[in-house]
PDB file of N, CA and C in Angstrom:
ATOM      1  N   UNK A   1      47.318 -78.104  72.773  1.00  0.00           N
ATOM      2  CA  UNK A   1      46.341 -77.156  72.315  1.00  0.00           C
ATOM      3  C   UNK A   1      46.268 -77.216  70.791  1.00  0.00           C
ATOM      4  N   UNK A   2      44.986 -77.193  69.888  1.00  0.00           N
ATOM      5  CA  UNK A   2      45.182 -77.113  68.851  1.00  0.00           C
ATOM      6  C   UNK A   2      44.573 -76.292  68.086  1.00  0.00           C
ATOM      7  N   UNK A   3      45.094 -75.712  67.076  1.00  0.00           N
ATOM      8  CA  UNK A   3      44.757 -74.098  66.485  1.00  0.00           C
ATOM      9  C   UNK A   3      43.575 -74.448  66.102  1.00  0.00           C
ATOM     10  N   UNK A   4      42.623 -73.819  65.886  1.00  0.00           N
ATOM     11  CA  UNK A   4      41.697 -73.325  64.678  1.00  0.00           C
ATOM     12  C   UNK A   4      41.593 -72.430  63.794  1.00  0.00           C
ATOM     13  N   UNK A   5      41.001 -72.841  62.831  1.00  0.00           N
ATOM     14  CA  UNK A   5      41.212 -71.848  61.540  1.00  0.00           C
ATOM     15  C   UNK A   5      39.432 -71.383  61.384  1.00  0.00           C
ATOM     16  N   UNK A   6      39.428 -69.998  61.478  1.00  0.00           N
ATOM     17  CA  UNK A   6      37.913 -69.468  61.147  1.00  0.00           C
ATOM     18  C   UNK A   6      37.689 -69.373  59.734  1.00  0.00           C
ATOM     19  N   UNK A   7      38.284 -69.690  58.965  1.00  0.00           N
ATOM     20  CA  UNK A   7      38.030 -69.920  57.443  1.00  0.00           C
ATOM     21  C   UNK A   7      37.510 -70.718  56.942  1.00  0.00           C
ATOM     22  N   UNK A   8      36.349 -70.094  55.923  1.00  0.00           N
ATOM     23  CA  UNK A   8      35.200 -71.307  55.793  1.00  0.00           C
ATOM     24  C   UNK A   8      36.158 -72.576  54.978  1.00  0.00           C
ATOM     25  N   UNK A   9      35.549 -73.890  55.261  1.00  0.00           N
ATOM     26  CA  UNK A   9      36.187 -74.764  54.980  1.00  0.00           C
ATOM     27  C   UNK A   9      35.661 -75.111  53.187  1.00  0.00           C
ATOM     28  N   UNK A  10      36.547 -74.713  52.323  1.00  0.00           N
ATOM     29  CA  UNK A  10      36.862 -74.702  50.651  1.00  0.00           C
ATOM     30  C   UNK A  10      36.204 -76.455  50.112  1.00  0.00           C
ATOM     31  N   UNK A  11      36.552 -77.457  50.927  1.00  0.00           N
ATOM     32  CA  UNK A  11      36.172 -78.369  50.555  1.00  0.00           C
ATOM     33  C   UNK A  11      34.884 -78.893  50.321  1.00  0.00           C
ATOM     34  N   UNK A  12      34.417 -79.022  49.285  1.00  0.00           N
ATOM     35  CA  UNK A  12      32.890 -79.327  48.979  1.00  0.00           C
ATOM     36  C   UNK A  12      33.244 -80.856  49.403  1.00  0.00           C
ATOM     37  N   UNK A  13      31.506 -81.278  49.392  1.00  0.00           N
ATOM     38  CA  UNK A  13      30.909 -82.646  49.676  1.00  0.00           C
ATOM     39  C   UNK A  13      30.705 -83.534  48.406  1.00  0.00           C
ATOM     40  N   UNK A  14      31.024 -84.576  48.155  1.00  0.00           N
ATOM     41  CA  UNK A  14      30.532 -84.810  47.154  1.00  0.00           C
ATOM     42  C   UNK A  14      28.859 -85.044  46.686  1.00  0.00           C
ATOM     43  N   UNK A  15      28.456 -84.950  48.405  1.00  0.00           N
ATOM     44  CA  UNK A  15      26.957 -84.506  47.595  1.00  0.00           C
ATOM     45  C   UNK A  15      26.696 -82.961  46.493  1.00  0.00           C
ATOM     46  N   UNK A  16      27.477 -82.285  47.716  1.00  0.00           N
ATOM     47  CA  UNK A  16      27.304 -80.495  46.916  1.00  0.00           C
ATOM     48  C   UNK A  16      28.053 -80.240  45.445  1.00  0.00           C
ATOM     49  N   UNK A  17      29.044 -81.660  45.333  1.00  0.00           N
ATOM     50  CA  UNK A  17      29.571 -81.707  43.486  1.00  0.00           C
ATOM     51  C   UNK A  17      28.411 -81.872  42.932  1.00  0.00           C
ATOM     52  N   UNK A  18      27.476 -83.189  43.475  1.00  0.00           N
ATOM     53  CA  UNK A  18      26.553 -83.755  42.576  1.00  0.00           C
ATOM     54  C   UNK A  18      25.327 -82.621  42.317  1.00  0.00           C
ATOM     55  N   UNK A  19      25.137 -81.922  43.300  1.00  0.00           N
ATOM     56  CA  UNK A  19      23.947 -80.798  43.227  1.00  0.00           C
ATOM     57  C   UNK A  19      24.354 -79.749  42.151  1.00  0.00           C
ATOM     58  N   UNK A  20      25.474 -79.653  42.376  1.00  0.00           N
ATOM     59  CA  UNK A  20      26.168 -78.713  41.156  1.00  0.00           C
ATOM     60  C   UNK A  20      25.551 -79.343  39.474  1.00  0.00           C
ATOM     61  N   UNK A  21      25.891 -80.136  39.650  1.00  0.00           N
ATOM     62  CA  UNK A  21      26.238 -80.969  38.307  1.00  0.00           C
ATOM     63  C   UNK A  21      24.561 -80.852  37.967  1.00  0.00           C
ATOM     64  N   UNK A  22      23.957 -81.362  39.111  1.00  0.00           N
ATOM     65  CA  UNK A  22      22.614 -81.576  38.702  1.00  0.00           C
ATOM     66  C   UNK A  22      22.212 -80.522  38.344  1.00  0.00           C
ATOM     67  N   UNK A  23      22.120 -78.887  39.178  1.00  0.00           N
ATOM     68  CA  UNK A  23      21.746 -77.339  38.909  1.00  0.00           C
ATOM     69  C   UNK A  23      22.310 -77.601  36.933  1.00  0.00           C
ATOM     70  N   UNK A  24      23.015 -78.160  37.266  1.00  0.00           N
ATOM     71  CA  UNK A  24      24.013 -76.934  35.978  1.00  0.00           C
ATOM     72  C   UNK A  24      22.980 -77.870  34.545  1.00  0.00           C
ATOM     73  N   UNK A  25      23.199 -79.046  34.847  1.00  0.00           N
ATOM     74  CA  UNK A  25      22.158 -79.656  33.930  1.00  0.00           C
ATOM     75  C   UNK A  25      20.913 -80.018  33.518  1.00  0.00           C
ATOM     76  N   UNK A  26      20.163 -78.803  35.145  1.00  0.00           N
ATOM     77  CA  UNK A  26      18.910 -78.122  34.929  1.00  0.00           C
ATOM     78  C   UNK A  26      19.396 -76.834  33.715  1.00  0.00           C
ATOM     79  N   UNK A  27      19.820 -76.123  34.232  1.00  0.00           N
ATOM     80  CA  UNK A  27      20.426 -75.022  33.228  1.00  0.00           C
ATOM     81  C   UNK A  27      20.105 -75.177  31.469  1.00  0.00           C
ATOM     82  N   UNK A  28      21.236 -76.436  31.650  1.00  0.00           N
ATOM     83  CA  UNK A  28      21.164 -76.435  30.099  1.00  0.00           C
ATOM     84  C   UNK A  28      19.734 -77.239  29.482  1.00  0.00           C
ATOM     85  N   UNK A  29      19.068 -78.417  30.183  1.00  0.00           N
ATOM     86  CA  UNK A  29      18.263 -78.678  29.933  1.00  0.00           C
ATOM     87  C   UNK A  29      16.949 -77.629  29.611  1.00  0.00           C
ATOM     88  N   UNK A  30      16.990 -76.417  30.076  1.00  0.00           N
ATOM     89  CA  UNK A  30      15.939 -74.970  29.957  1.00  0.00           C
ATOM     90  C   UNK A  30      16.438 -74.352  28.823  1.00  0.00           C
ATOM     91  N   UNK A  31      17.663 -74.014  28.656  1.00  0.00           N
ATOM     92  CA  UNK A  31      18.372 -73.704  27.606  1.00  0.00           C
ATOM     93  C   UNK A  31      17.892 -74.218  26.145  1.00  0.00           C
ATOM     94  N   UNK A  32      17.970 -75.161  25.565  1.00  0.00           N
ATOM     95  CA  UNK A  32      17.608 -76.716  25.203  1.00  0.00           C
ATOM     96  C   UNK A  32      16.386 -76.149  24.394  1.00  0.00           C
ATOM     97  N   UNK A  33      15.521 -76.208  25.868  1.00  0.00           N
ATOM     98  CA  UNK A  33      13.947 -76.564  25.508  1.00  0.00           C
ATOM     99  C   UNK A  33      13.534 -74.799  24.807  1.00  0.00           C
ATOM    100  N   UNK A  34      13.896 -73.908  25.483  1.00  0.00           N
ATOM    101  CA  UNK A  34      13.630 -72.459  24.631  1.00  0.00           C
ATOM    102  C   UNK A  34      13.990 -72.624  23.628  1.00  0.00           C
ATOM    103  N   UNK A  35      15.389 -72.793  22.878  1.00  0.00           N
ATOM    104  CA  UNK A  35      15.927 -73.013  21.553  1.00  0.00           C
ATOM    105  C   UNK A  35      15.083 -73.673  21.108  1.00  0.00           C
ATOM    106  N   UNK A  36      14.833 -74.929  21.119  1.00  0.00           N
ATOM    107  CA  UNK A  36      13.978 -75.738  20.216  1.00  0.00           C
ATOM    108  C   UNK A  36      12.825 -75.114  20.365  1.00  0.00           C
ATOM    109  N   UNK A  37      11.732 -75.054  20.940  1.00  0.00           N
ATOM    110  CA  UNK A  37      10.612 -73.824  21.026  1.00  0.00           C
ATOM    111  C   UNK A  37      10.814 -72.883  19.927  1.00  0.00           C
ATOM    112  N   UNK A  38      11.419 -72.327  19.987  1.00  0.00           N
ATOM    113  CA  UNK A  38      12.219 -71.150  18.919  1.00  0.00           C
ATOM    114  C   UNK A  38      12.076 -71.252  17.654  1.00  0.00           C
ATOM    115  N   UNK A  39      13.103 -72.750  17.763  1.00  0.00           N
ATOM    116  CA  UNK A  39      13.079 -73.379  16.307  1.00  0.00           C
ATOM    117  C   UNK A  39      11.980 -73.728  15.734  1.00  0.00           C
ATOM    118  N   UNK A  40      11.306 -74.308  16.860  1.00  0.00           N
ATOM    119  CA  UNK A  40       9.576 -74.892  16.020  1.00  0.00           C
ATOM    120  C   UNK A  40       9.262 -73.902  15.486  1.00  0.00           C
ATOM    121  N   UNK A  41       8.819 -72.598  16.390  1.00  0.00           N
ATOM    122  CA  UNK A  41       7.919 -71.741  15.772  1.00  0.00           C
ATOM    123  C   UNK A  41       8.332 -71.395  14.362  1.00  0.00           C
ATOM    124  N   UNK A  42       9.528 -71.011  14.509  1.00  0.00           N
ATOM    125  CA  UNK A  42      10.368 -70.652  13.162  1.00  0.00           C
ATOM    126  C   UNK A  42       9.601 -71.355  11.721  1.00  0.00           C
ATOM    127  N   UNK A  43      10.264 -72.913  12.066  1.00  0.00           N
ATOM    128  CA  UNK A  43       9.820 -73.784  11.351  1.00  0.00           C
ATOM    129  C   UNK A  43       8.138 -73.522  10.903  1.00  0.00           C
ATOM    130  N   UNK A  44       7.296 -73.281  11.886  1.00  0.00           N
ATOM    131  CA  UNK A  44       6.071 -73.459  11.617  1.00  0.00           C
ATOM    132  C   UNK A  44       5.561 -72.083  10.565  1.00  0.00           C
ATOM    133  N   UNK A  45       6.482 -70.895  10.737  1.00  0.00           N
ATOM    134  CA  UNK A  45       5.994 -70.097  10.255  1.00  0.00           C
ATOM    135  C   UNK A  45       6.019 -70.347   8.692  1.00  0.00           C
ATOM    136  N   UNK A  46       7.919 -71.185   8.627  1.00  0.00           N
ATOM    137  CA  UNK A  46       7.866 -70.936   6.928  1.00  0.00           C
ATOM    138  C   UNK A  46       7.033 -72.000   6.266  1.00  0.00           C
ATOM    139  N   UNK A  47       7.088 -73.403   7.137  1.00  0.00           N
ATOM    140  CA  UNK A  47       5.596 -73.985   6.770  1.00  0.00           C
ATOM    141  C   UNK A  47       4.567 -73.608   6.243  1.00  0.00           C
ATOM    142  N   UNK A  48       4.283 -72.231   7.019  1.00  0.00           N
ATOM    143  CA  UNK A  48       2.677 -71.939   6.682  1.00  0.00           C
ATOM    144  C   UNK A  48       2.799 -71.091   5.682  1.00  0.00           C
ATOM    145  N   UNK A  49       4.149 -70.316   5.485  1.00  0.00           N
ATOM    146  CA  UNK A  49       4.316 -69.647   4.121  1.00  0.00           C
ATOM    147  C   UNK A  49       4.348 -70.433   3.109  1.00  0.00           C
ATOM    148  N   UNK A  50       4.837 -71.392   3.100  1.00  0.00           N
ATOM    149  CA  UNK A  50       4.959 -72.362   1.677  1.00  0.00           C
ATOM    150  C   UNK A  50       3.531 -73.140   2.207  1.00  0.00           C
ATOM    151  N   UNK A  51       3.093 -73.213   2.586  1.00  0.00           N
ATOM    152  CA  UNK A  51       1.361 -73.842   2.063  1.00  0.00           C
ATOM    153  C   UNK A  51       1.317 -72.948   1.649  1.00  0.00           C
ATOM    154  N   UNK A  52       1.034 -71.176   1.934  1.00  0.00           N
ATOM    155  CA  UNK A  52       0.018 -70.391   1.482  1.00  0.00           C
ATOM    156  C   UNK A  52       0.309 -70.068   0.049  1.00  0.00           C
ATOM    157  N   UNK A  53       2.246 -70.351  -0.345  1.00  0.00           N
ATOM    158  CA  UNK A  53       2.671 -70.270  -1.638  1.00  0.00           C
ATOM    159  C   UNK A  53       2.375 -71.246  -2.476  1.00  0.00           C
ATOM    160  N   UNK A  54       1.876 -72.329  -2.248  1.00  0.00           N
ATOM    161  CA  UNK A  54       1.412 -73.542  -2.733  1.00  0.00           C
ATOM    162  C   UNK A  54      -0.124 -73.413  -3.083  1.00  0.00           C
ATOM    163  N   UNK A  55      -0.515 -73.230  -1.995  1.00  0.00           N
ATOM    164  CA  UNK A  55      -2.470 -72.630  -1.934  1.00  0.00           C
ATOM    165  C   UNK A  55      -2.590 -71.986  -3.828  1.00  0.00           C
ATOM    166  N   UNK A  56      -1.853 -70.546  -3.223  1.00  0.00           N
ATOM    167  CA  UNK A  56      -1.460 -69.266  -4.452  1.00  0.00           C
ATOM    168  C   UNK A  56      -1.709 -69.981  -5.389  1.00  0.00           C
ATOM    169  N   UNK A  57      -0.319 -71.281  -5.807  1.00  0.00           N
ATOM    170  CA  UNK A  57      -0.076 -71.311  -6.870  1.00  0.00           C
ATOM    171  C   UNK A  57      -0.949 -72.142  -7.621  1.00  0.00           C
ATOM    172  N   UNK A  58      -1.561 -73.119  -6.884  1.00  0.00           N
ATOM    173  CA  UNK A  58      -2.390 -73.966  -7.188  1.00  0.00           C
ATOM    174  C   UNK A  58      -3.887 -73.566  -7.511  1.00  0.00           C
ATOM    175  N   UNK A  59      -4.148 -72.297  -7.476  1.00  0.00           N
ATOM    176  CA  UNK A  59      -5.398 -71.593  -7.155  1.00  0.00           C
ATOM    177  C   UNK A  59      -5.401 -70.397  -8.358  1.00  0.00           C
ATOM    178  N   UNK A  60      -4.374 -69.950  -8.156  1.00  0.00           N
ATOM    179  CA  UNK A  60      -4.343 -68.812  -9.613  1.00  0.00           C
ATOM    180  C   UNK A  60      -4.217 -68.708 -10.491  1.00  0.00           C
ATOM    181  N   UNK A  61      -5.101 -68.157 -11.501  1.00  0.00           N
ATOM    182  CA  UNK A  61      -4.839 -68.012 -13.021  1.00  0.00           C
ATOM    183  C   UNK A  61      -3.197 -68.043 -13.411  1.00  0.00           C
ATOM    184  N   UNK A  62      -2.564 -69.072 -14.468  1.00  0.00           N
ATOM    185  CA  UNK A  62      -1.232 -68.710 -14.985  1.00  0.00           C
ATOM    186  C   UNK A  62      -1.189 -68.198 -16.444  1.00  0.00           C
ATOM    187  N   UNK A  63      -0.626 -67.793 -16.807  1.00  0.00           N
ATOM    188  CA  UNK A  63       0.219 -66.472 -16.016  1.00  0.00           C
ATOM    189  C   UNK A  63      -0.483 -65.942 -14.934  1.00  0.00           C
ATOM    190  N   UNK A  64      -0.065 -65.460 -14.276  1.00  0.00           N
ATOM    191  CA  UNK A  64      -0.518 -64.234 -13.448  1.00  0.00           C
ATOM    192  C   UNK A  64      -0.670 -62.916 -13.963  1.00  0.00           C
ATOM    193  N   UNK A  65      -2.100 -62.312 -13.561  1.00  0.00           N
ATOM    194  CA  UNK A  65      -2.319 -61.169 -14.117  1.00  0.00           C
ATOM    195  C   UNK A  65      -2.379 -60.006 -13.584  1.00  0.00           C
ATOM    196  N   UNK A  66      -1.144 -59.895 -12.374  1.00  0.00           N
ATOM    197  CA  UNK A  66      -1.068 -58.754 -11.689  1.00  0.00           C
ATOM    198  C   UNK A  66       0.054 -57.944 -11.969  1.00  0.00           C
ATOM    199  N   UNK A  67       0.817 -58.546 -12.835  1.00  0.00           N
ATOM    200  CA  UNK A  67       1.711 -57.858 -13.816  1.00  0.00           C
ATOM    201  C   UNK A  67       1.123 -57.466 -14.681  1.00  0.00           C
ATOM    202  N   UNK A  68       0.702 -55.342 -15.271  1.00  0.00           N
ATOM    203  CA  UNK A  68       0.327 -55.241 -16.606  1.00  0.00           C
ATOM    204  C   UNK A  68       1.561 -55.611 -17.479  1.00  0.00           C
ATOM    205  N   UNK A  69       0.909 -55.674 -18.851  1.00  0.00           N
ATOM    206  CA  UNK A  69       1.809 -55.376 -19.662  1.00  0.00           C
ATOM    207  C   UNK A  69       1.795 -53.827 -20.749  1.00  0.00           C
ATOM    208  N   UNK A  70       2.789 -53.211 -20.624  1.00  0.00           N
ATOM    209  CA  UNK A  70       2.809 -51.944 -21.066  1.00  0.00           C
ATOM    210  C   UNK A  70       1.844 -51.780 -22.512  1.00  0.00           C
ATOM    211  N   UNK A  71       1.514 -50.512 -22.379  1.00  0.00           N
ATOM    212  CA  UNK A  71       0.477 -50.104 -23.920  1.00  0.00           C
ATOM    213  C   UNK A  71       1.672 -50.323 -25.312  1.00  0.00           C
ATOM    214  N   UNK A  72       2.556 -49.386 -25.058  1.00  0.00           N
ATOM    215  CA  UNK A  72       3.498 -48.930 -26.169  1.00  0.00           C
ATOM    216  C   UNK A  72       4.577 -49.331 -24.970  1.00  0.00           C
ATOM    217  N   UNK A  73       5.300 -50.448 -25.922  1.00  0.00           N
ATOM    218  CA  UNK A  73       6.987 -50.734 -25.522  1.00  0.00           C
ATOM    219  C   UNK A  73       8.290 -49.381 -25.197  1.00  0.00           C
ATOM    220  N   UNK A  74       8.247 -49.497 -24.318  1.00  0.00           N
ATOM    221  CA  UNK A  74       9.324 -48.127 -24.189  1.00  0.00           C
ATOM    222  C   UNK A  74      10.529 -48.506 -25.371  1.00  0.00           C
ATOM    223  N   UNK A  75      10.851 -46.871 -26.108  1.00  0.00           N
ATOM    224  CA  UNK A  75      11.463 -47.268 -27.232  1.00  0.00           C
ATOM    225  C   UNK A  75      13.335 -46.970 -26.277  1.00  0.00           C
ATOM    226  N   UNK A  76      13.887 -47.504 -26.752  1.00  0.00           N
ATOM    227  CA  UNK A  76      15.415 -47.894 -26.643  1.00  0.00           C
ATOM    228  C   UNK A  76      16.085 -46.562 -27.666  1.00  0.00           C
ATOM    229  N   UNK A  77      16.494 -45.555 -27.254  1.00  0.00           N
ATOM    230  CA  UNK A  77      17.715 -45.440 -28.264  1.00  0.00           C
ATOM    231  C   UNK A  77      18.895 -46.210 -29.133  1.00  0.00           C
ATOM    232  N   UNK A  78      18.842 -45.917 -30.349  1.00  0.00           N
ATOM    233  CA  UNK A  78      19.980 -46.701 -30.947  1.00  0.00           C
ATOM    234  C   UNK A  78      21.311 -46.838 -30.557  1.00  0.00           C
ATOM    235  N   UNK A  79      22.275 -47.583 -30.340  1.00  0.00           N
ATOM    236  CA  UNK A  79      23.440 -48.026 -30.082  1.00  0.00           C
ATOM    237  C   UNK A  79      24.368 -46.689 -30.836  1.00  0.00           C
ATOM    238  N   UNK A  80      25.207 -46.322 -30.371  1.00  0.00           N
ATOM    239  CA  UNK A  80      25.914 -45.704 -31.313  1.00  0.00           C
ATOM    240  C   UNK A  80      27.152 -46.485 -31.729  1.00  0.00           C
ATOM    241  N   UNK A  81      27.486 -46.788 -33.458  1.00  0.00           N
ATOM    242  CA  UNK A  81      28.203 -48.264 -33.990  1.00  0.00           C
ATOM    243  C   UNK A  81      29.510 -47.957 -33.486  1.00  0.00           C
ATOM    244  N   UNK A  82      30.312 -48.347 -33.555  1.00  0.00           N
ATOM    245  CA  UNK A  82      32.047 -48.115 -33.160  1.00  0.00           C
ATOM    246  C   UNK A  82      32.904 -48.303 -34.348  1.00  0.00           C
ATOM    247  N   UNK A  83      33.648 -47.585 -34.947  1.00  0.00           N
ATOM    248  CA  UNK A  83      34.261 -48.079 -36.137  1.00  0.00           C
ATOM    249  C   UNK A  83      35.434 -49.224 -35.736  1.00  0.00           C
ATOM    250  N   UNK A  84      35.083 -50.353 -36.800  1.00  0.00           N
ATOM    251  CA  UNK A  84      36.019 -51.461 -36.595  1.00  0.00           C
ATOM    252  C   UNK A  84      37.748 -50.912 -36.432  1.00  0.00           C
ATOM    253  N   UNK A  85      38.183 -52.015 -35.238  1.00  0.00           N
ATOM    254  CA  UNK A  85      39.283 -51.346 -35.102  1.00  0.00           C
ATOM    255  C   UNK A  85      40.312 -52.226 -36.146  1.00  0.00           C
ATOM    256  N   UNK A  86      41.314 -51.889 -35.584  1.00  0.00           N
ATOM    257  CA  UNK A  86      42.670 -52.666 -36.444  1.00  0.00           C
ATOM    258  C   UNK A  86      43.224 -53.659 -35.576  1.00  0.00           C
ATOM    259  N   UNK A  87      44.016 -54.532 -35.932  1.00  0.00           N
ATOM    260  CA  UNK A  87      44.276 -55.807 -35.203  1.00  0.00           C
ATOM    261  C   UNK A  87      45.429 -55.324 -34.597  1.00  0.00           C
ATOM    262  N   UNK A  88      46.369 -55.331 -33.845  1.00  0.00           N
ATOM    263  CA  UNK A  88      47.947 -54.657 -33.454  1.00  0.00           C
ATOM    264  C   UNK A  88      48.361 -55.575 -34.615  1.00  0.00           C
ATOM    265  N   UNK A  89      48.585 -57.107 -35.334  1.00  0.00           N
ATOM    266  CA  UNK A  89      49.464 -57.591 -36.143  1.00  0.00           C
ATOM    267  C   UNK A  89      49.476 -57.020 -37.179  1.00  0.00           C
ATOM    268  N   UNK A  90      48.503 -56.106 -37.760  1.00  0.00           N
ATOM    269  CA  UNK A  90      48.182 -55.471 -38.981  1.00  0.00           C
ATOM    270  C   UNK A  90      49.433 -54.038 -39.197  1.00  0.00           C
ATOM    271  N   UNK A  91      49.589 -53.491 -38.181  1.00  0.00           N
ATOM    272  CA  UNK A  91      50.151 -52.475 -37.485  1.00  0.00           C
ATOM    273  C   UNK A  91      51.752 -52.679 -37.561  1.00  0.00           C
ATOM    274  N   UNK A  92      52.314 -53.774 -37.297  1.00  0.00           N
ATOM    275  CA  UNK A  92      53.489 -54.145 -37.419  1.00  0.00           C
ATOM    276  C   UNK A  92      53.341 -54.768 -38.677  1.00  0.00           C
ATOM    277  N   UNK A  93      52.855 -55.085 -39.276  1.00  0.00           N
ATOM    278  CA  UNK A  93      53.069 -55.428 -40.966  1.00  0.00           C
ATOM    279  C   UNK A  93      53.496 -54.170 -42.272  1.00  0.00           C
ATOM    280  N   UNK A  94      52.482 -53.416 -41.273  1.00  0.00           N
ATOM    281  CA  UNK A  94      52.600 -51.986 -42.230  1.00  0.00           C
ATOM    282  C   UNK A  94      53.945 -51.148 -42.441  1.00  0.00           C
TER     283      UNK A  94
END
């Protein structure tokens, strides 16, 4: 008489390795393709910022005149002077 075991049998096929392998490197292959997608757009955006900074620069009066320049210079208070100090060697001489 010989036993049986009702436990599903653990051993894969090596077809069902290869399906694995294949799933899993669908996976990353999707993975992959979003990232780079990603990246393009990225890329494309700062592209189109540096044309439009290029466009700008190539196109506008220089200087640029969307900076005023003030009527009257804001005045600065004077420094208040510091009286010169003494050297420490002066100090031990004395």
């Amino acid at each position: 008489m010989t036993a049986t075991n009702d436990a599903p049998d653990t051993r894969t096929t090596a077809e069902e390795r290869w399906q694995h392998i294949e799933d899993r490197l669908a996976a990353i292959e999707r993975r992959v393709r979003e990232h780079s997608t990603a990246a393009l757009a990225t890329l494309d955006t700062c592209l189109a910022r540096l044309d439009a900074l290029r466009h700008d620069l190539a196109h506008r009066p220089w200087p640029p005149h969307a900076i005023p320049t003030p009527a009257d210079p804001p005045t600065v208070p004077p420094q208040p002077t510091r009286a010169p100090t003494e050297s420490p060697a002066a100090h031990a001489r004395g």
